[in-house]
Protein backbone atom coordinates (compact mmCIF):
# COMPACT_ATOMS: atom_id res chain seq x y z
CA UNK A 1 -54.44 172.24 120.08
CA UNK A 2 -57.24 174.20 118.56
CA UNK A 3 -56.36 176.33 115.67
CA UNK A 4 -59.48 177.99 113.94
CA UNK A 5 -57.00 178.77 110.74
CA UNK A 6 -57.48 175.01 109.72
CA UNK A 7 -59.30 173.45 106.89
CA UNK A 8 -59.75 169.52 107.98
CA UNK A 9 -59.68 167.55 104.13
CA UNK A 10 -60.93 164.12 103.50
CA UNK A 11 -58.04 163.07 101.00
CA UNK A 12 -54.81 164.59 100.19
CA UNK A 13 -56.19 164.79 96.82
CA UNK A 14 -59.04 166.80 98.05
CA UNK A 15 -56.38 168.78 99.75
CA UNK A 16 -54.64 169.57 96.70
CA UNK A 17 -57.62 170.42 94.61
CA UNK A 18 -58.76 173.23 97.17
CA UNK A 19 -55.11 174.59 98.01
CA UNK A 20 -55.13 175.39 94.01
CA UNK A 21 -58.60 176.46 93.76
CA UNK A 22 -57.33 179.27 96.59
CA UNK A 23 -54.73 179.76 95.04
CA UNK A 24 -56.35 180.95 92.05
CA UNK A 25 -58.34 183.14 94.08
CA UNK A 26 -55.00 184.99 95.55
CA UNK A 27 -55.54 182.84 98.97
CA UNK A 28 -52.73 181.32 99.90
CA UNK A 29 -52.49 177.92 101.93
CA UNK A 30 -50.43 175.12 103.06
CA UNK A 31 -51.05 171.89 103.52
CA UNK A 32 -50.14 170.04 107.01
CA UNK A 33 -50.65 166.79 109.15
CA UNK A 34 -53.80 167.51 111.02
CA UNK A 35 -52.66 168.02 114.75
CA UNK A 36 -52.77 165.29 116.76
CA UNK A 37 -54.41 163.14 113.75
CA UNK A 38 -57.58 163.04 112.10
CA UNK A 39 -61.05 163.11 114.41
CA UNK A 40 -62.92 163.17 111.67
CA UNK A 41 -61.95 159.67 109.79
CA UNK A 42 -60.21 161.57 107.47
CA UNK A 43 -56.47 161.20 105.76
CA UNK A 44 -54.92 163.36 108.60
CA UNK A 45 -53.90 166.05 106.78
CA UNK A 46 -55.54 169.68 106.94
CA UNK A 47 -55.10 173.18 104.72
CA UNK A 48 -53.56 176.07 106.98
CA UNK A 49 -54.82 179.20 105.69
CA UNK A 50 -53.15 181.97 107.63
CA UNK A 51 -54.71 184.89 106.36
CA UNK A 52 -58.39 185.67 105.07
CA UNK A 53 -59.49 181.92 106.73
CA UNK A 54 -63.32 183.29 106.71
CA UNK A 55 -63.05 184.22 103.39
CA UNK A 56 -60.93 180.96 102.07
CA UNK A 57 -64.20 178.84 103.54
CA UNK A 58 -66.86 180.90 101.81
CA UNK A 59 -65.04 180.80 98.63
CA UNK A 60 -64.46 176.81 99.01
CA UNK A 61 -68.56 175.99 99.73
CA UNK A 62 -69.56 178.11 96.81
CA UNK A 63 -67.12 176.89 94.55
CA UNK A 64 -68.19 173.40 95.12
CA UNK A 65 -64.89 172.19 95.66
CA UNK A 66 -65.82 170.59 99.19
């Protein structure tokens, strides 16, 4: 299942930081299990960000928090 609305996260810590870094930038998100796991070596969990995704990606590379 492709779904271009997901963030792919190293760490659920990592996760957590960026969901609340969104947050405080009126983005909201939700944190899932990656679908069908992690391809990336990663903790298997991924950010959904249904709305303003392009914008929740450009604010997470400036900000530094990925």
């Amino acid at each position: 299942m492709e779904n271009k609305n997901l963030i792919s996260v190293k760490s659920v810590t990592q996760a957590l930081k960026i969901k609340d870094y969104l947050t405080k930038k009126g983005i909201r998100s939700q944190l899932i299990k990656t679908p069908g796991g992690s391809a990336n070596g990663g903790c298997g969990y991924s950010l959904y960000v249904p709305k303003n995704y392009a914008k929740a990606v450009e604010l997470i590379k400036s900000g530094g928090v990925m």
